[in-house]
N, C-alpha and C. Protein backbone atom coordinates (compact mmCIF):
# COMPACT_ATOMS: atom_id res chain seq x y z
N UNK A 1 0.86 -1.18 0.00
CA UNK A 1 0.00 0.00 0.00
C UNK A 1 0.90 1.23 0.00
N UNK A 2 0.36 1.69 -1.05
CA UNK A 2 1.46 3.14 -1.29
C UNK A 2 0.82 4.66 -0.71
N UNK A 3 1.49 5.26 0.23
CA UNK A 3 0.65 6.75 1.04
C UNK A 3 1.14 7.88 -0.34
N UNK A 4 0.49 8.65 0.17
CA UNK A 4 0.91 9.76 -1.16
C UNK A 4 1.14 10.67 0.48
N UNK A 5 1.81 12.39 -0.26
CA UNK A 5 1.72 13.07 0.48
C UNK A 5 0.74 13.86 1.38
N UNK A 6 -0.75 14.02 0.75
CA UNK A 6 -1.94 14.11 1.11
C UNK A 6 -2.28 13.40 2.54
N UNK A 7 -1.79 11.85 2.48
CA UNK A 7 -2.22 10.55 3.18
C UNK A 7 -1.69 10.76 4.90
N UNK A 8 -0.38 11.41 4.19
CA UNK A 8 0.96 11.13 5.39
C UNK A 8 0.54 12.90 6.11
N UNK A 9 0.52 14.05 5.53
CA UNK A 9 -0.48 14.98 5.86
C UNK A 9 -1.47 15.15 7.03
N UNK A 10 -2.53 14.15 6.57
CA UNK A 10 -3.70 14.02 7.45
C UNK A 10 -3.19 12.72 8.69
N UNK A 11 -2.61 12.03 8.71
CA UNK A 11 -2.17 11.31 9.64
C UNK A 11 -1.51 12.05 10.70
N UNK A 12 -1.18 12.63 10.17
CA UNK A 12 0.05 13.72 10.78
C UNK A 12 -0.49 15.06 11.76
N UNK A 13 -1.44 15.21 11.29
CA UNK A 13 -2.80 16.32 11.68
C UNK A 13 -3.34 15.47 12.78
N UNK A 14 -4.04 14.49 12.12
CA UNK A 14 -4.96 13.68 12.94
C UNK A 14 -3.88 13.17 14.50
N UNK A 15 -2.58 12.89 14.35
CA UNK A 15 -1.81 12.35 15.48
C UNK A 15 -1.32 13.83 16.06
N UNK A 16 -1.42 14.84 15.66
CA UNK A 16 -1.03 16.51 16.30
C UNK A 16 0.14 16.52 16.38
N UNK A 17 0.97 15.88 15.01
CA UNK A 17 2.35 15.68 14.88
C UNK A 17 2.64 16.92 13.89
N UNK A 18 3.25 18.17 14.42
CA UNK A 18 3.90 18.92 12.71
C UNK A 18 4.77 18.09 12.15
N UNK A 19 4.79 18.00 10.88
CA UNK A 19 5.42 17.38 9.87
C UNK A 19 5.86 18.69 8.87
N UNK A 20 7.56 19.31 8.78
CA UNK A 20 7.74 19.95 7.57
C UNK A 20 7.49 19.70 5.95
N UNK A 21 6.96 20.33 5.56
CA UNK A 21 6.40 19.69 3.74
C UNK A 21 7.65 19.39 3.41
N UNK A 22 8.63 19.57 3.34
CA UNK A 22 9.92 18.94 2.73
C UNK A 22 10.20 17.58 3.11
N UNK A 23 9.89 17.18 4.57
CA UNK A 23 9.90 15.89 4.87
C UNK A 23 8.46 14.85 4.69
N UNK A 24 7.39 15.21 4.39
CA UNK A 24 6.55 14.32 3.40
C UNK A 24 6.62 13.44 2.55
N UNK A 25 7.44 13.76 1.45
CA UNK A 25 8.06 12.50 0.72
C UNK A 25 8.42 11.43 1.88
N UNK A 26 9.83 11.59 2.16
CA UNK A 26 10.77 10.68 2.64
C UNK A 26 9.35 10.07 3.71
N UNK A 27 8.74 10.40 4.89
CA UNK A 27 7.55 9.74 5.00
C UNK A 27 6.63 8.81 4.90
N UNK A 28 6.59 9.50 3.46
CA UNK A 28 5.37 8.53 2.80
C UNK A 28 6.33 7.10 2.13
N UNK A 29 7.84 7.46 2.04
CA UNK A 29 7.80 5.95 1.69
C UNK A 29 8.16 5.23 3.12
N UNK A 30 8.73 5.73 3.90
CA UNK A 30 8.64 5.13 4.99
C UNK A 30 7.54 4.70 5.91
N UNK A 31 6.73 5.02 5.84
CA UNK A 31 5.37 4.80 6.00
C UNK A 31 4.73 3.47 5.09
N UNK A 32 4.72 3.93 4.01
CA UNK A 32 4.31 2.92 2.93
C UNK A 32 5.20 1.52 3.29
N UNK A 33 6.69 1.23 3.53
CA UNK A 33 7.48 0.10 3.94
C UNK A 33 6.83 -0.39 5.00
N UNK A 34 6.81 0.57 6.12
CA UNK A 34 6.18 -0.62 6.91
C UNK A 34 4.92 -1.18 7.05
N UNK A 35 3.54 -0.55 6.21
CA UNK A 35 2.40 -0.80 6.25
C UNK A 35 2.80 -2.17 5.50
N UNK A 36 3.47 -1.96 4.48
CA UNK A 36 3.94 -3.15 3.32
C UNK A 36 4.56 -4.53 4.54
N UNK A 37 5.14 -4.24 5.07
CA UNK A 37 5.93 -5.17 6.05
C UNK A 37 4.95 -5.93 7.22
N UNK A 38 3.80 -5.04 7.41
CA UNK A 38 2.76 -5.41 8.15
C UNK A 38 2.13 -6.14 7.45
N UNK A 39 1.48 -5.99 6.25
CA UNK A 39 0.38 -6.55 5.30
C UNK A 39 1.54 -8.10 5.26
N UNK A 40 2.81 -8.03 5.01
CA UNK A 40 3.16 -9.40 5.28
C UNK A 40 2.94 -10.56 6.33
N UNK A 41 3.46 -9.62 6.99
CA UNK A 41 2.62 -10.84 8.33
C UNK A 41 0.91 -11.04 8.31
N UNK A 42 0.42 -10.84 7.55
CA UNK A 42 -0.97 -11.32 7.54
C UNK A 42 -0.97 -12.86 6.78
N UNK A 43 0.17 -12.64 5.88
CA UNK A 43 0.33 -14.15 5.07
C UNK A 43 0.49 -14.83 6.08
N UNK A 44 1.37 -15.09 7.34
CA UNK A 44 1.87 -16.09 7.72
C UNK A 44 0.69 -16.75 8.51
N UNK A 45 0.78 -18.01 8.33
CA UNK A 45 -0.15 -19.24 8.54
C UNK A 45 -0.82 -19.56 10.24
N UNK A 46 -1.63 -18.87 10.77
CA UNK A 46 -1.72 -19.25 11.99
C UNK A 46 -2.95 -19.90 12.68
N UNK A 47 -3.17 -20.61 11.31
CA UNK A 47 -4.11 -21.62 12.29
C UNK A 47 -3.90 -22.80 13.01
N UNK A 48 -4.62 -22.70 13.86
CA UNK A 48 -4.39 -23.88 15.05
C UNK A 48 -3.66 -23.23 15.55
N UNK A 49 -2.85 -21.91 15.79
CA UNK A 49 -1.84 -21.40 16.79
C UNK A 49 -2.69 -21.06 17.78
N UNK A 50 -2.31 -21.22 19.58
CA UNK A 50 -3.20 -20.39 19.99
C UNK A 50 -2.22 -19.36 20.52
N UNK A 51 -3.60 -18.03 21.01
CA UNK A 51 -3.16 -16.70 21.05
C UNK A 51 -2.55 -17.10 22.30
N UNK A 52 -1.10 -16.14 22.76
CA UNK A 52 -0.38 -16.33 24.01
C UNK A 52 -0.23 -14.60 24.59
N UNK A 53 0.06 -14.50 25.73
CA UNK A 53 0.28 -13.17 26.50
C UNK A 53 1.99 -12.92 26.53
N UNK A 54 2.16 -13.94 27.04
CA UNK A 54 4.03 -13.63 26.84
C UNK A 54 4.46 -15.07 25.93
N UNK A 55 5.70 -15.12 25.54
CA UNK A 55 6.43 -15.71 24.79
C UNK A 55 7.24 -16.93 25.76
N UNK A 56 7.31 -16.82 26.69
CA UNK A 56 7.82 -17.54 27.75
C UNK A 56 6.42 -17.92 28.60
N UNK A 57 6.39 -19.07 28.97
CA UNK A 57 4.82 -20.08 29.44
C UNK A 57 5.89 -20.19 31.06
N UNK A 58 5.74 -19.26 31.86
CA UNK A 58 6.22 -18.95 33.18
C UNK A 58 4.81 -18.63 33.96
N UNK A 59 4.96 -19.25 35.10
CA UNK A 59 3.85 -19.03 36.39
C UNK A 59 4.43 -18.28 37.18
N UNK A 60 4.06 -17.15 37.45
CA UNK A 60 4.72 -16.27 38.42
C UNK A 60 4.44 -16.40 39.94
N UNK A 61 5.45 -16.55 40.57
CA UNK A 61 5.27 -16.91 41.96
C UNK A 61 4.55 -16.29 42.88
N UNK A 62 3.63 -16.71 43.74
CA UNK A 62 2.71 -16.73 44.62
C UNK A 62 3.01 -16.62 46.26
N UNK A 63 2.71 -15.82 46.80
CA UNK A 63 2.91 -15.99 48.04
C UNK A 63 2.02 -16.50 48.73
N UNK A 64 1.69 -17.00 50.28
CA UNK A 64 0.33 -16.99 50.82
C UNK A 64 0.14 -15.17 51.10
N UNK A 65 -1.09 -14.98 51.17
CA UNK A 65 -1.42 -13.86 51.64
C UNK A 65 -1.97 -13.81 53.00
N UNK A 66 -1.26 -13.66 53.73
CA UNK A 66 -1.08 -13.50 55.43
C UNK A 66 -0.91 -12.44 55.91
N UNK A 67 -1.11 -11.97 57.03
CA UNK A 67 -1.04 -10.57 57.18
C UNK A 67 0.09 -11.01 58.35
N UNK A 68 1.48 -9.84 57.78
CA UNK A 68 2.74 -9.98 58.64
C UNK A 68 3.40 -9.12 59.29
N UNK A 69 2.43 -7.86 59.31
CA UNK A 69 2.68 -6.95 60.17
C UNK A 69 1.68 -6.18 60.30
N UNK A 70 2.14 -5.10 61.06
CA UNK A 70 0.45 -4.52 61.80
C UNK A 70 0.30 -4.15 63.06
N UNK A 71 -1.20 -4.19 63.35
CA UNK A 71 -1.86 -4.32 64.94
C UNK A 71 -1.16 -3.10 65.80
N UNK A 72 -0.45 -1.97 65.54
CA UNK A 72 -0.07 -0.81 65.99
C UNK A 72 -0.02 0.64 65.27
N UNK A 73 -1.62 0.93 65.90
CA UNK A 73 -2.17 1.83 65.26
C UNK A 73 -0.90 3.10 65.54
N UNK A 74 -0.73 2.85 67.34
CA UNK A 74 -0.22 3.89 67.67
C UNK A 74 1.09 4.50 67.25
N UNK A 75 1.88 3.71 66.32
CA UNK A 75 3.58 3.94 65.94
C UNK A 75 3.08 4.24 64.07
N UNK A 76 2.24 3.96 63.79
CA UNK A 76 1.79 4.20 62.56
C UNK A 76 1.78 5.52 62.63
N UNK A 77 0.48 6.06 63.49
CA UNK A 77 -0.40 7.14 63.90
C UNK A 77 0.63 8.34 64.74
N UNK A 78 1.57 7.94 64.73
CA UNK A 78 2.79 9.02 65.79
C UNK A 78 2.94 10.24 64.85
N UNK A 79 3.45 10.42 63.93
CA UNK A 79 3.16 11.38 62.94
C UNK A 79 2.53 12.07 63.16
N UNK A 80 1.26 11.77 63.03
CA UNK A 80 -0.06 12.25 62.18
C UNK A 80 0.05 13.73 63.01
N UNK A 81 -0.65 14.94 61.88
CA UNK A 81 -0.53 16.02 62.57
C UNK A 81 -1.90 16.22 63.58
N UNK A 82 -3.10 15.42 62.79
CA UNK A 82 -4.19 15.43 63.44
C UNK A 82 -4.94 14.31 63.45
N UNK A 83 -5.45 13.70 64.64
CA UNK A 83 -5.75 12.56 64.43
C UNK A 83 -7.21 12.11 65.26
N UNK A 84 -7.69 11.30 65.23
CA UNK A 84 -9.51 10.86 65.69
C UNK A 84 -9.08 9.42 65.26
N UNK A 85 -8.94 8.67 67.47
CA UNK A 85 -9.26 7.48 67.33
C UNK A 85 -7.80 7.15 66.87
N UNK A 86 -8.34 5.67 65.80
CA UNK A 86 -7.18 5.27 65.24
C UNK A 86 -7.25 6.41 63.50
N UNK A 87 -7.39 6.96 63.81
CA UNK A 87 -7.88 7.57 61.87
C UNK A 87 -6.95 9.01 61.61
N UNK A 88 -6.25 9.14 60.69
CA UNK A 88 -5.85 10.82 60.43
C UNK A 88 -7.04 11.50 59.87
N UNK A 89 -7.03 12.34 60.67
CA UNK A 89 -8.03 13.47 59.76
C UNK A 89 -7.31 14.63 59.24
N UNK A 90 -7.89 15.25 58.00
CA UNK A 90 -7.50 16.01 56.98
C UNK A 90 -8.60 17.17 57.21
N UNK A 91 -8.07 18.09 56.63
CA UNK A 91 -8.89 19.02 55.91
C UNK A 91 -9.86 19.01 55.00
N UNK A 92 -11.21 19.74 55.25
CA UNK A 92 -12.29 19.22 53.94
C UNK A 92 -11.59 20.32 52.54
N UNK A 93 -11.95 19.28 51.12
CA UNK A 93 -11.20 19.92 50.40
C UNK A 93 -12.34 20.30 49.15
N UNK A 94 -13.81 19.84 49.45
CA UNK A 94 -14.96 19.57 48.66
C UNK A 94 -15.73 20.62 49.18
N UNK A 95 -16.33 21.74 49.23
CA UNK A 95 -17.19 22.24 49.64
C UNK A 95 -18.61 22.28 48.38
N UNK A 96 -19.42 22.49 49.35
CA UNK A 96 -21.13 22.37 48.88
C UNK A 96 -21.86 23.41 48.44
């Protein structure tokens, strides 16, 4: 599939890319190569392939999910500039 300068133009617009008119040509055939290079891989044969997420068939390791720390509100909460309970309170930042 061959772009003309018109083609490579409006792509160019449409993506809010400036493109100098002097560099249009060179563009459009570069453009045109790889659409060409794409339309190839449509030949290649993939039936019966099935679709995969990564290229490597790896199970990524698992932990148990346990809770392994905690239960001290108060060394958490030492900071806090203002606080209610175990909770920081903030400033309202939404008014009505």
């Amino acid at each position: 599939m061959a772009l003309d300068k018109d083609e490579v133009r409006k792509i160019a617009r449409l993506a809010r890319i400036r493109v100098p008119e002097e560099e249009l040509d060179s563009l459009a055939g570069e453009m045109s190569q790889l659409i060409d290079w794409v339309e190839q891989l449509g030949e290649v044969a993939t039936d019966g392939v099935a679709p995969m997420s990564s290229v490597v068939h790896v199970t990524l390791p698992q932990r148990d999910d346990v809770i392994n720390d905690g239960g001290y509100p108060d060394r958490v909460l030492a900071n806090a500039p203002d606080r209610v309970d175990d909770f920081y309170t903030v400033p309202k930042v939404v008014e009505q």
